[in-house]
N, C-alpha and C. Protein backbone atom coordinates (compact mmCIF):
# COMPACT_ATOMS: atom_id res chain seq x y z
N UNK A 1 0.82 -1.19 0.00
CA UNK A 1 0.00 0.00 0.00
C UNK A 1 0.87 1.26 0.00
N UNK A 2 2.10 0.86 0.54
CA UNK A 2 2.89 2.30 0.54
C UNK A 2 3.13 2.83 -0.78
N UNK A 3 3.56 1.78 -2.00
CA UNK A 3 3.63 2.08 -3.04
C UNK A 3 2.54 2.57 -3.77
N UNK A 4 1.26 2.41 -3.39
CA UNK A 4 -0.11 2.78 -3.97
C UNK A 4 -0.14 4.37 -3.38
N UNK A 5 0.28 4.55 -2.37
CA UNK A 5 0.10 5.85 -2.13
C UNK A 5 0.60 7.22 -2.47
N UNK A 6 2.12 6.41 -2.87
CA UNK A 6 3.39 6.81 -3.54
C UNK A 6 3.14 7.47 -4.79
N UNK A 7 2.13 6.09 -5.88
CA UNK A 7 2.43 6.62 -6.93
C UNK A 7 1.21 7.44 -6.97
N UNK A 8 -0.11 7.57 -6.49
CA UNK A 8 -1.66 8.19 -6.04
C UNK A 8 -0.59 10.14 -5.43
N UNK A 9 -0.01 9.79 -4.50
CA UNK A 9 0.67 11.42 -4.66
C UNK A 9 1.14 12.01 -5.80
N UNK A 10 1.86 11.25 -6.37
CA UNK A 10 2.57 11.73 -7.79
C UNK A 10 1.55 12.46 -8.62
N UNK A 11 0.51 11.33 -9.19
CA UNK A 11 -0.53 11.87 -9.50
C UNK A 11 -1.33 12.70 -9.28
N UNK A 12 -1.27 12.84 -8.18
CA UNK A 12 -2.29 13.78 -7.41
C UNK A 12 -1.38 15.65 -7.94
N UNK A 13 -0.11 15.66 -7.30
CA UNK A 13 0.64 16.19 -8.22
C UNK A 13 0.42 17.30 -9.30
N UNK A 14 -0.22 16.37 -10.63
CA UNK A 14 0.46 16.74 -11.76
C UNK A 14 -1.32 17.05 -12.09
N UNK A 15 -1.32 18.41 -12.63
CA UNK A 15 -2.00 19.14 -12.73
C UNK A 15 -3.47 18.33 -14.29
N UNK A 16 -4.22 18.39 -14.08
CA UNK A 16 -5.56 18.04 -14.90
C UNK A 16 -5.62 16.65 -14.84
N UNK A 17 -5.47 16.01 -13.67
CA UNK A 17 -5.96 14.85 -13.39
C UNK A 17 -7.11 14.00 -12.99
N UNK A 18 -7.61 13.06 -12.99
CA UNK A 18 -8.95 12.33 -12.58
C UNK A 18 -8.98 13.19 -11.07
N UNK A 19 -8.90 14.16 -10.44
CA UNK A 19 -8.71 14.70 -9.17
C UNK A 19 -9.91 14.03 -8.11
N UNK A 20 -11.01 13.79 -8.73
CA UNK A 20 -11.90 13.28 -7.68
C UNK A 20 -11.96 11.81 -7.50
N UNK A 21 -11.38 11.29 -8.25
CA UNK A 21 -11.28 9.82 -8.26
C UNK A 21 -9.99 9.31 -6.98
N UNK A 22 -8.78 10.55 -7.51
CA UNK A 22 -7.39 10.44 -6.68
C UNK A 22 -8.13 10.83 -5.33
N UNK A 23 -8.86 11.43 -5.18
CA UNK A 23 -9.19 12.05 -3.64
C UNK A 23 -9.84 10.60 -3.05
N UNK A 24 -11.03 9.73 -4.02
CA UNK A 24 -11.54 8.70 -3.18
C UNK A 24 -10.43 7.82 -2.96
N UNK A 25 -9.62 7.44 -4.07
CA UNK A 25 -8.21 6.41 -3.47
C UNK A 25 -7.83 6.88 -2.08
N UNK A 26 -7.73 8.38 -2.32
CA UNK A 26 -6.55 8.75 -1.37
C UNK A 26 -7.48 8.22 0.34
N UNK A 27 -8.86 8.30 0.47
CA UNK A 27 -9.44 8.41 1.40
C UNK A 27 -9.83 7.28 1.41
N UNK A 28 -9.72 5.83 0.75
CA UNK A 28 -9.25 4.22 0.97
C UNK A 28 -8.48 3.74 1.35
N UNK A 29 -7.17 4.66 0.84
CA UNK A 29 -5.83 3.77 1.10
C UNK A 29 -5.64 4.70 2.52
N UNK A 30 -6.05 5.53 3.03
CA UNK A 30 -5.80 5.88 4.48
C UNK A 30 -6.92 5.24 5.55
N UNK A 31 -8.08 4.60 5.00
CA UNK A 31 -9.01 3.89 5.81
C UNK A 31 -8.74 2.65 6.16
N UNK A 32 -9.63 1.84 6.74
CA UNK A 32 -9.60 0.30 6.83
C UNK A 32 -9.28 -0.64 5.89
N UNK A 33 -8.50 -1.12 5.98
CA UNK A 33 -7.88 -2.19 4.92
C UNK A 33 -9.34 -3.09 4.46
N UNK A 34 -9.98 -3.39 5.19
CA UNK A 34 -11.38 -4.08 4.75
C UNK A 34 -12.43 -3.45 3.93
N UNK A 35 -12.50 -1.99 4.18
CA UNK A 35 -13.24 -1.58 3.24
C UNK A 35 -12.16 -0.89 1.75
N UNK A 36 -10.95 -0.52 1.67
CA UNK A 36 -10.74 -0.94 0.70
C UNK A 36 -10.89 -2.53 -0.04
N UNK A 37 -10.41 -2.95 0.56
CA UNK A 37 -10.48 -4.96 -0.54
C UNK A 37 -11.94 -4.88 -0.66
N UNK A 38 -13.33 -4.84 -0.23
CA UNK A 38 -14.40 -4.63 -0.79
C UNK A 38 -14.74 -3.94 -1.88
N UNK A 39 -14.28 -2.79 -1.79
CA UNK A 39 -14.37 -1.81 -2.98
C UNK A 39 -13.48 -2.21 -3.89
N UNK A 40 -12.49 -2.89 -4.14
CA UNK A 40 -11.88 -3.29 -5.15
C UNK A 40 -12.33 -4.74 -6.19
N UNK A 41 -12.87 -5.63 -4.91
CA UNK A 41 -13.64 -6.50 -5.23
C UNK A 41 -15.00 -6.60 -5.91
N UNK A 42 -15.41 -5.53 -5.43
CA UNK A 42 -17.20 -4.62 -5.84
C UNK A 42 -17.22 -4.63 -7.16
N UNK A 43 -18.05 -5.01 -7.63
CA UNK A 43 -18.65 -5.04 -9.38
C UNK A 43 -19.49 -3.84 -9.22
N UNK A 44 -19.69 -2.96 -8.22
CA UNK A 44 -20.40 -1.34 -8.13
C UNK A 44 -20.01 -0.35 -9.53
N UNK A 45 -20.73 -0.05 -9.61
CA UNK A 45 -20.33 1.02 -10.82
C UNK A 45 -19.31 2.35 -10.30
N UNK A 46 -19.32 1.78 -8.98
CA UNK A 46 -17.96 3.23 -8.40
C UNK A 46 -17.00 2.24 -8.45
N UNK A 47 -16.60 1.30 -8.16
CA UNK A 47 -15.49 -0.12 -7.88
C UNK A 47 -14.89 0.20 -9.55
N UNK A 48 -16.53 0.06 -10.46
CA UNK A 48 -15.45 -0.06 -11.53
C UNK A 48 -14.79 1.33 -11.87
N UNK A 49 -15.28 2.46 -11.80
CA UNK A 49 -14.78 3.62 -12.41
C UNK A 49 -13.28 3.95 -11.73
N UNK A 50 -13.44 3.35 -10.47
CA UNK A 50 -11.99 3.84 -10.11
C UNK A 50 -10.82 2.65 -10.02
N UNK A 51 -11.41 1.73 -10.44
CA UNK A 51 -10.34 1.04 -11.34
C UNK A 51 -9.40 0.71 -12.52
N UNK A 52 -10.59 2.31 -13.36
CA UNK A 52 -9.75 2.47 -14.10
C UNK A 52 -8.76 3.65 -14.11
N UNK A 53 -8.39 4.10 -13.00
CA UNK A 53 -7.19 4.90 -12.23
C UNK A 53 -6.82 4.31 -11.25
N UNK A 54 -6.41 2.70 -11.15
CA UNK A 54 -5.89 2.54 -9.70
C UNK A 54 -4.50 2.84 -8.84
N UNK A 55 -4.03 3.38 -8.23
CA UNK A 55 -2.54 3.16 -8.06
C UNK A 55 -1.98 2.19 -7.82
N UNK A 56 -2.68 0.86 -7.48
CA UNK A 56 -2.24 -0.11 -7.74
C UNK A 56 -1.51 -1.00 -9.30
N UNK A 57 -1.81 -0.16 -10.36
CA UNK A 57 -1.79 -0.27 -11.41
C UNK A 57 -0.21 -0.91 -11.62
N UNK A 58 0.64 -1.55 -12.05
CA UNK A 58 1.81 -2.37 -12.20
C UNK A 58 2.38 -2.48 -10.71
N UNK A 59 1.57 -3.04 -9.80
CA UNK A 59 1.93 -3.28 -8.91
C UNK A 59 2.82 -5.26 -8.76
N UNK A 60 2.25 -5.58 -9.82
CA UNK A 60 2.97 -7.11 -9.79
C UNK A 60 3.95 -7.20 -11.29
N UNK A 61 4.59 -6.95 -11.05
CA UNK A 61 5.17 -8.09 -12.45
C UNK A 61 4.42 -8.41 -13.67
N UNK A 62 4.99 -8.08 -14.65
CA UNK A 62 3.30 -8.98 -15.81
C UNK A 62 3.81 -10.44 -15.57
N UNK A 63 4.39 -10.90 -15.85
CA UNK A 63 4.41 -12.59 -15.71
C UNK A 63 3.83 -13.07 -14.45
N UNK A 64 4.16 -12.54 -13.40
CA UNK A 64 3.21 -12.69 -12.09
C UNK A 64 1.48 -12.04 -11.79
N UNK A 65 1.55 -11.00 -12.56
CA UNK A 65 -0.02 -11.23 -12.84
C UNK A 65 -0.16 -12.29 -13.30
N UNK A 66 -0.31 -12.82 -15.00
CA UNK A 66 -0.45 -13.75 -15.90
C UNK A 66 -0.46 -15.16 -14.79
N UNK A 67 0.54 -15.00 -14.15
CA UNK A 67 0.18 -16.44 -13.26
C UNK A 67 -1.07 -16.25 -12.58
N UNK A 68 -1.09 -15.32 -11.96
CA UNK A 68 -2.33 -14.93 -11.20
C UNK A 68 -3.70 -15.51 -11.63
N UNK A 69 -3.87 -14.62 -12.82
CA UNK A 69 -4.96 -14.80 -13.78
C UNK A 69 -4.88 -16.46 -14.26
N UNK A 70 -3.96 -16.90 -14.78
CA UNK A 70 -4.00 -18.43 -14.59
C UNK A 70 -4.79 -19.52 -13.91
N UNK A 71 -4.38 -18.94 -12.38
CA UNK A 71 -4.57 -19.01 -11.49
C UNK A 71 -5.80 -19.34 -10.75
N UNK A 72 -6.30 -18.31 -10.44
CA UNK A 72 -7.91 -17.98 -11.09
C UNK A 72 -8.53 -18.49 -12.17
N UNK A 73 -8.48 -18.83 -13.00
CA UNK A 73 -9.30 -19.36 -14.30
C UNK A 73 -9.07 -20.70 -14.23
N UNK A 74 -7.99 -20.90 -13.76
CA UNK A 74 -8.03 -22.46 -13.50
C UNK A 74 -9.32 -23.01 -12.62
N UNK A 75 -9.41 -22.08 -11.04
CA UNK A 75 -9.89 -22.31 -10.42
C UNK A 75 -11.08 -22.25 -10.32
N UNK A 76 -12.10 -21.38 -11.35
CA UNK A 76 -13.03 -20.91 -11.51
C UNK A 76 -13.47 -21.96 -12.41
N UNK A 77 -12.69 -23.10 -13.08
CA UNK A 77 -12.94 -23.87 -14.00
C UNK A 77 -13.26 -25.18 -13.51
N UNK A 78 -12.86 -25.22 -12.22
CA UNK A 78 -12.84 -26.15 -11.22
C UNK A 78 -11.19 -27.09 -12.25
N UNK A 79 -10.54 -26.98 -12.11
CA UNK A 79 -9.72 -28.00 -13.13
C UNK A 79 -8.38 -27.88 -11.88
């Protein structure tokens, strides 16, 4: 999370940005760890909009996503 906050300042930053979107991150990643992972998890039409600005954004590796996602689809496949 430190790094989510890290790169959510940067952004926050640099002038004509999603600014109200950076303000709800900013007021997740300083709340309860539980109600962020809900809201990230949330199929809500706010879950999705601010996923597409997350600061989490290259937070893994692509090959370690890709396993991830693997991962998951395996499991969702029951296989």
């Amino acid at each position: 999370m430190v790094e989510a906050s890290a790169r959510l300042a940067r952004w926050m930053a640099q002038p004509g940005r999603a600014g109200d979107y950076f303000l709800r991150w900013q007021h997740l990643l300083a709340g309860p760890q539980d109600a962020l992972i809900e809201l990230m998890c949330s199929d809500s039409e706010e879950a999705k909009a601010l996923r597409q600005c997350t600061p989490f954004a290259g937070a893994l590796p692509p090959r370690e996503r890709w396993a991830l996602w693997r991962s998951v689809r395996r499991e969702l496949e029951g296989k």
